[in-house]
Protein backbone atom coordinates (compact mmCIF):
# COMPACT_ATOMS: atom_id res chain seq x y z
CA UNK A 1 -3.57 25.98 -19.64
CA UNK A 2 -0.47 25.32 -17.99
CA UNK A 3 2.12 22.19 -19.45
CA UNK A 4 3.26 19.47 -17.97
CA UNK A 5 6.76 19.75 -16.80
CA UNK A 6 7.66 16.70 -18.38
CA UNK A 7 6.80 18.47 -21.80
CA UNK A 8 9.89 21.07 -20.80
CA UNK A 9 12.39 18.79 -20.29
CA UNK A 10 15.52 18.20 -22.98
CA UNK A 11 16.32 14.94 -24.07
CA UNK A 12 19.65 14.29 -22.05
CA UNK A 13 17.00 15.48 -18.74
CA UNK A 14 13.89 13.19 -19.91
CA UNK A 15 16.76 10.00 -20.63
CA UNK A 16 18.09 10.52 -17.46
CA UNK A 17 14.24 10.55 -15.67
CA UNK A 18 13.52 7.48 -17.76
CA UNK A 19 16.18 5.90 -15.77
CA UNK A 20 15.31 6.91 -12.53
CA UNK A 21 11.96 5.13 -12.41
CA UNK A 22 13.51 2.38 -14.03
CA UNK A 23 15.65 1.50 -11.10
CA UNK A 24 12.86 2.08 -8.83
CA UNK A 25 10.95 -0.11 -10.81
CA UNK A 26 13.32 -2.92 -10.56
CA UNK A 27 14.55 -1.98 -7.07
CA UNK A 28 11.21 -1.74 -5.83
CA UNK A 29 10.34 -4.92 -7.08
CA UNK A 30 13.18 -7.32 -6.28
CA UNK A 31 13.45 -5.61 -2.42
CA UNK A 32 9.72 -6.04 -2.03
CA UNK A 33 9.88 -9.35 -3.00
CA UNK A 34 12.99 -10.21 -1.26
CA UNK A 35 11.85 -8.61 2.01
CA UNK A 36 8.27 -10.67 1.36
CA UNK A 37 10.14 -13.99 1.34
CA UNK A 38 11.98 -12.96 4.36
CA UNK A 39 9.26 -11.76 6.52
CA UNK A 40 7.48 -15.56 5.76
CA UNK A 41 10.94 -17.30 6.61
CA UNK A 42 11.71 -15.45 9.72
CA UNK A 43 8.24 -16.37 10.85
CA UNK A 44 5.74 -14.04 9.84
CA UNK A 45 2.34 -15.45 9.06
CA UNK A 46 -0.07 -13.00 8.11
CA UNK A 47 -1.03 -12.96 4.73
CA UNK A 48 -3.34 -9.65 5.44
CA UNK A 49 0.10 -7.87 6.61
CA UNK A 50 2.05 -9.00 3.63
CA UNK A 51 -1.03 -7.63 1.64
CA UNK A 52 -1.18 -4.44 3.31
CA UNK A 53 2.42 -3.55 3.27
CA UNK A 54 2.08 -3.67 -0.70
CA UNK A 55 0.09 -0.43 -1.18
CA UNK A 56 0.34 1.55 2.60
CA UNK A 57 3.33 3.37 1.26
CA UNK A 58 1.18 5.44 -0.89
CA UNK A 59 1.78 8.87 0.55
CA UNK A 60 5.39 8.12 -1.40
CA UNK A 61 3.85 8.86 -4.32
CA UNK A 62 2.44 12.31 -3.06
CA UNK A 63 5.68 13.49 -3.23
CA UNK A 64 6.40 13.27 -6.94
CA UNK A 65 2.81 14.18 -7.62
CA UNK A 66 2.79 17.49 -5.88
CA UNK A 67 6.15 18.30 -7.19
CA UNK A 68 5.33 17.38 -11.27
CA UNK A 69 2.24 18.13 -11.47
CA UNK A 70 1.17 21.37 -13.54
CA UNK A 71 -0.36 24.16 -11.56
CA UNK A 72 -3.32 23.93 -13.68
CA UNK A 73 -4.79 20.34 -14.44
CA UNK A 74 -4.67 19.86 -18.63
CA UNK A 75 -7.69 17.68 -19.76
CA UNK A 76 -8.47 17.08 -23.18
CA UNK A 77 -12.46 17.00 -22.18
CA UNK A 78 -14.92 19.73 -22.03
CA UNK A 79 -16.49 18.92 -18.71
CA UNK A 80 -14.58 16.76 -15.88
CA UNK A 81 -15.72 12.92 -14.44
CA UNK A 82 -18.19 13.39 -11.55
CA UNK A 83 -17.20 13.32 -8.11
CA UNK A 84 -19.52 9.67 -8.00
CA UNK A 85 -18.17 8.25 -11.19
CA UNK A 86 -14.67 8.88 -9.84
CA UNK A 87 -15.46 7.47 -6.29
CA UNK A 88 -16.98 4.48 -7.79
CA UNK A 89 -13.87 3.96 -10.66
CA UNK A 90 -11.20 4.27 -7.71
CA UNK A 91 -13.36 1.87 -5.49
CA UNK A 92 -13.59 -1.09 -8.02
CA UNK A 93 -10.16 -0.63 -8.85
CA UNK A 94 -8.88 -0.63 -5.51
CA UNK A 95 -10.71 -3.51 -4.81
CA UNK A 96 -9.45 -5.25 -7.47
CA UNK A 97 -5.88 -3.96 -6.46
CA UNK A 98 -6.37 -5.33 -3.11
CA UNK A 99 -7.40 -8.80 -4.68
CA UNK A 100 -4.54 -8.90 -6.62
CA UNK A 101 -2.17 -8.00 -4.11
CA UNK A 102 -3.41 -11.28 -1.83
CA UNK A 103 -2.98 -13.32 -4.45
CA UNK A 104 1.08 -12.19 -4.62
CA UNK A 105 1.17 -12.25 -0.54
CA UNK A 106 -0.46 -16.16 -1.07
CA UNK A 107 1.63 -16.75 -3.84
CA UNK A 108 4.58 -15.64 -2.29
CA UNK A 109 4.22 -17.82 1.22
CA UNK A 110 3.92 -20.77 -0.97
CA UNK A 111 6.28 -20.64 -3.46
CA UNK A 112 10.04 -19.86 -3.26
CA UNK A 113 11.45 -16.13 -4.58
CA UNK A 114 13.29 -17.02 -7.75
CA UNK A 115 9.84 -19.39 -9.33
CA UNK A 116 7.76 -16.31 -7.80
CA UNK A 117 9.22 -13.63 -9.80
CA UNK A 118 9.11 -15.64 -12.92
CA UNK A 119 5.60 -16.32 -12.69
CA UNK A 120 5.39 -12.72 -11.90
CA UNK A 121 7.66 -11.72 -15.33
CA UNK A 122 4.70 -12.89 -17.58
CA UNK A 123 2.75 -9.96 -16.66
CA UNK A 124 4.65 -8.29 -18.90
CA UNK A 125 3.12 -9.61 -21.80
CA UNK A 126 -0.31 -9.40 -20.54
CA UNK A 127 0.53 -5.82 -20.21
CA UNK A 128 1.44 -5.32 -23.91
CA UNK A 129 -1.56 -7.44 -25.01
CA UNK A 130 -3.89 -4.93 -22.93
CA UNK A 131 -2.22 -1.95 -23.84
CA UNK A 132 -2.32 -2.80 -27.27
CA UNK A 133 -6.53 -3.12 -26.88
CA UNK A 134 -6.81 -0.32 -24.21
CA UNK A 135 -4.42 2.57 -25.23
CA UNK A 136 -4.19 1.29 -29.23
CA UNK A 137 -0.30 0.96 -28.22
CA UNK A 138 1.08 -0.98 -31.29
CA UNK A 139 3.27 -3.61 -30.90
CA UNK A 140 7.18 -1.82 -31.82
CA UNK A 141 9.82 -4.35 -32.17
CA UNK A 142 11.55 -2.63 -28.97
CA UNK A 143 8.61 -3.28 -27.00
CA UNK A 144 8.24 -7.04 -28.41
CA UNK A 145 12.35 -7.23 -26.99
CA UNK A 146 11.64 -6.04 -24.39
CA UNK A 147 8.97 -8.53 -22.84
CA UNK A 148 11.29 -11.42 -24.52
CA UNK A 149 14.42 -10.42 -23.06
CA UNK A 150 13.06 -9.87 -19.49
CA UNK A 151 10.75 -12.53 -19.53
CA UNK A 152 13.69 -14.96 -20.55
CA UNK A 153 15.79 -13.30 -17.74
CA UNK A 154 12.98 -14.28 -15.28
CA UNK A 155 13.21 -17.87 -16.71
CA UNK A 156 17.29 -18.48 -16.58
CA UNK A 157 16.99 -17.46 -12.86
CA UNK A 158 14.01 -20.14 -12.27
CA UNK A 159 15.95 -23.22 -13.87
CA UNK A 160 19.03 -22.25 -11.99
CA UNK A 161 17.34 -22.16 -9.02
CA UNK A 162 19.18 -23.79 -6.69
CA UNK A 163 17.31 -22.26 -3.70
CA UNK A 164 14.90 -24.10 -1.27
CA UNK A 165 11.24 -23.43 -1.07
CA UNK A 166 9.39 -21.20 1.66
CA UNK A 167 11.05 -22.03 5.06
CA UNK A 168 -0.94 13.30 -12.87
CA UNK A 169 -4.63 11.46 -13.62
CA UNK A 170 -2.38 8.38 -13.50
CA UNK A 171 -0.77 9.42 -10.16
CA UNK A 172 -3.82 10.31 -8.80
CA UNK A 173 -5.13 7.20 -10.11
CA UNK A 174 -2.24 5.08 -8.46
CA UNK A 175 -2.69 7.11 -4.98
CA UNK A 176 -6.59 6.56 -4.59
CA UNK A 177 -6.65 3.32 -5.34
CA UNK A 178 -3.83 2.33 -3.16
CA UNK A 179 -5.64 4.25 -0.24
CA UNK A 180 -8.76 2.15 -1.25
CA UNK A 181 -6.88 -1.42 -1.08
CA UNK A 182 -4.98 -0.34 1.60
CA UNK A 183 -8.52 0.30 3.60
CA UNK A 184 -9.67 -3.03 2.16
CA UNK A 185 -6.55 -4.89 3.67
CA UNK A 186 -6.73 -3.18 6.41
CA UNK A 187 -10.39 -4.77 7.37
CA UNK A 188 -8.94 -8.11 6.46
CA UNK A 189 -6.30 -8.13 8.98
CA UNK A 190 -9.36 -7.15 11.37
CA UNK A 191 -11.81 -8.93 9.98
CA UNK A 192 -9.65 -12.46 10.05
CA UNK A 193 -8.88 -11.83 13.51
CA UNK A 194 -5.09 -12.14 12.11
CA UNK A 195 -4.18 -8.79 14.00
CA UNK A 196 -4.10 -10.34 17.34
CA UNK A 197 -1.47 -12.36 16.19
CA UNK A 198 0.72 -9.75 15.33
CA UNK A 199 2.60 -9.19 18.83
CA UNK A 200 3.04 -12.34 19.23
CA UNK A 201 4.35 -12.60 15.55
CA UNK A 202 7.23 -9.84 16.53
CA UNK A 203 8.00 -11.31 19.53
CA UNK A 204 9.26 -14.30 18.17
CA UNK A 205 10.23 -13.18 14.64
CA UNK A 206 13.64 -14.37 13.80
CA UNK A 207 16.05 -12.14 14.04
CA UNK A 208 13.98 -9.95 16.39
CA UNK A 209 11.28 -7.47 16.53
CA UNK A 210 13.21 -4.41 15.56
CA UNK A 211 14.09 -6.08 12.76
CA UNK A 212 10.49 -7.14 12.46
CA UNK A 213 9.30 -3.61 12.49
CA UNK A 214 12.22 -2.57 9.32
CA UNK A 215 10.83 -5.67 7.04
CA UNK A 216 7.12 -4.14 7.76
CA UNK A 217 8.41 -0.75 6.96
CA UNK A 218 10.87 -0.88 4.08
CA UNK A 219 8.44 -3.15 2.30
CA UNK A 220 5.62 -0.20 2.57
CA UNK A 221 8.31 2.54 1.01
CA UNK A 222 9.81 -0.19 -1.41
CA UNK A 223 6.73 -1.49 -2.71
CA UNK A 224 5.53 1.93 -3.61
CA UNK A 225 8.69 3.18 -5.12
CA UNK A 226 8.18 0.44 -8.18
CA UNK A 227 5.02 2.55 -8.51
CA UNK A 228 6.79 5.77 -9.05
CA UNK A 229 5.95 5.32 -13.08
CA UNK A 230 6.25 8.37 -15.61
CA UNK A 231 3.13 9.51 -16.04
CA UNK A 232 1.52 9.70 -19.89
């Protein structure tokens, strides 16, 4: 059974990996968002579109996944998931992925960038609450400063707002799902008849329909690069 290559690494080499996806984690976020409050102002209108863009950059994540991965898959369980229990675990997640991302595209046409992104920050202690219940990760007074510190960051920027309103198994995890909400979206901006609207919407976008087509694109790679997480 071959080991992960993460397992190889020495400390100065795991540090410096830990960084890495930490700025694409906060680069990936801020640009997505940023771009998302830009393609609204500069008059986009489809909420499918800004829902789509946040998980059709998925083949990103093939990259690191065919790169890290061990030759051999290591699995702690004598027999593997069925193909059906894994079709139907990456479906309801997906859908559930796709749900949550309309909610941020809704969110994010209503609300202005800085009071969207702190609203967004308090995820971060739902996410210690469930991890604690889910993976039995305790609560370490690092991770405790962590969700403080950033979650107070998130809040100085909202009260000085002085902007105006709208104008591995992991991987694998992360990829299949994203195909699935991406899918999803994808029949939404069909299904609400919002795609006919979309060569119009370049036409007149605001500062022009190549710059149109960059928003639509640099959101797909951006969003995904905030998912380029080490995997456990």
């Amino acid at each position: 059974m071959d080991e992960s290559p993460f397992l190889k690494l020495k400390r100065f080499q795991w540090w410096l990996l830990v960084a890495i996806n930490i700025f694409f984690l906060i680069a990936g976020q801020a640009a997505a968002v940023l771009l998302g409050r830009f393609y609204y102002d500069k008059g986009g209108n489809s909420q499918w579109m800004a829902t789509l863009v946040q998980t059709a950059g998925f083949p990103v994540l093939c990259i690191p996944w065919f790169l890290l991965r061990p030759s051999r898959e290591a699995s702690t369980f004598s027999t593997s998931p069925s193909i059906k229990t894994l079709a139907l675990l990456y479906f309801v997640l997906g859908v559930l992925v796709a749900g949550d991302n309309m909610l941020y595209s809704v969110g994010l046409l209503y609300l202005s960038a800085s009071t969207y992104s702190l609203i967004c920050a308090t995820q971060l202690a739902f996410n210690a609450v469930f991890s604690y219940f889910l993976n039995s990760q305790k609560f370490t007074a690092l991770i405790l400063n962590s969700v403080v510190t950033l979650s107070l960051s998130a809040a100085l920027i909202a009260v000085n707002d002085n902007s105006d309103g709208p104008s591995g198994v992991p991987k694998e995890m992360q990829i299949y799902t994203s195909v699935v909400a991406s899918c999803l979206s994808t029949i939404g901006l069909f299904a609400s008849g919002e795609w006919k609207s979309l060569q119009h919407e370049m036409e007149v976008f605001g500062t022009g329909s190549v710059s149109y087509v960059l928003t639509l694109v640099w959101s797909y790679i951006l969003a995904t690069l905030c998912l380029w997480l080490l995997p456990h």
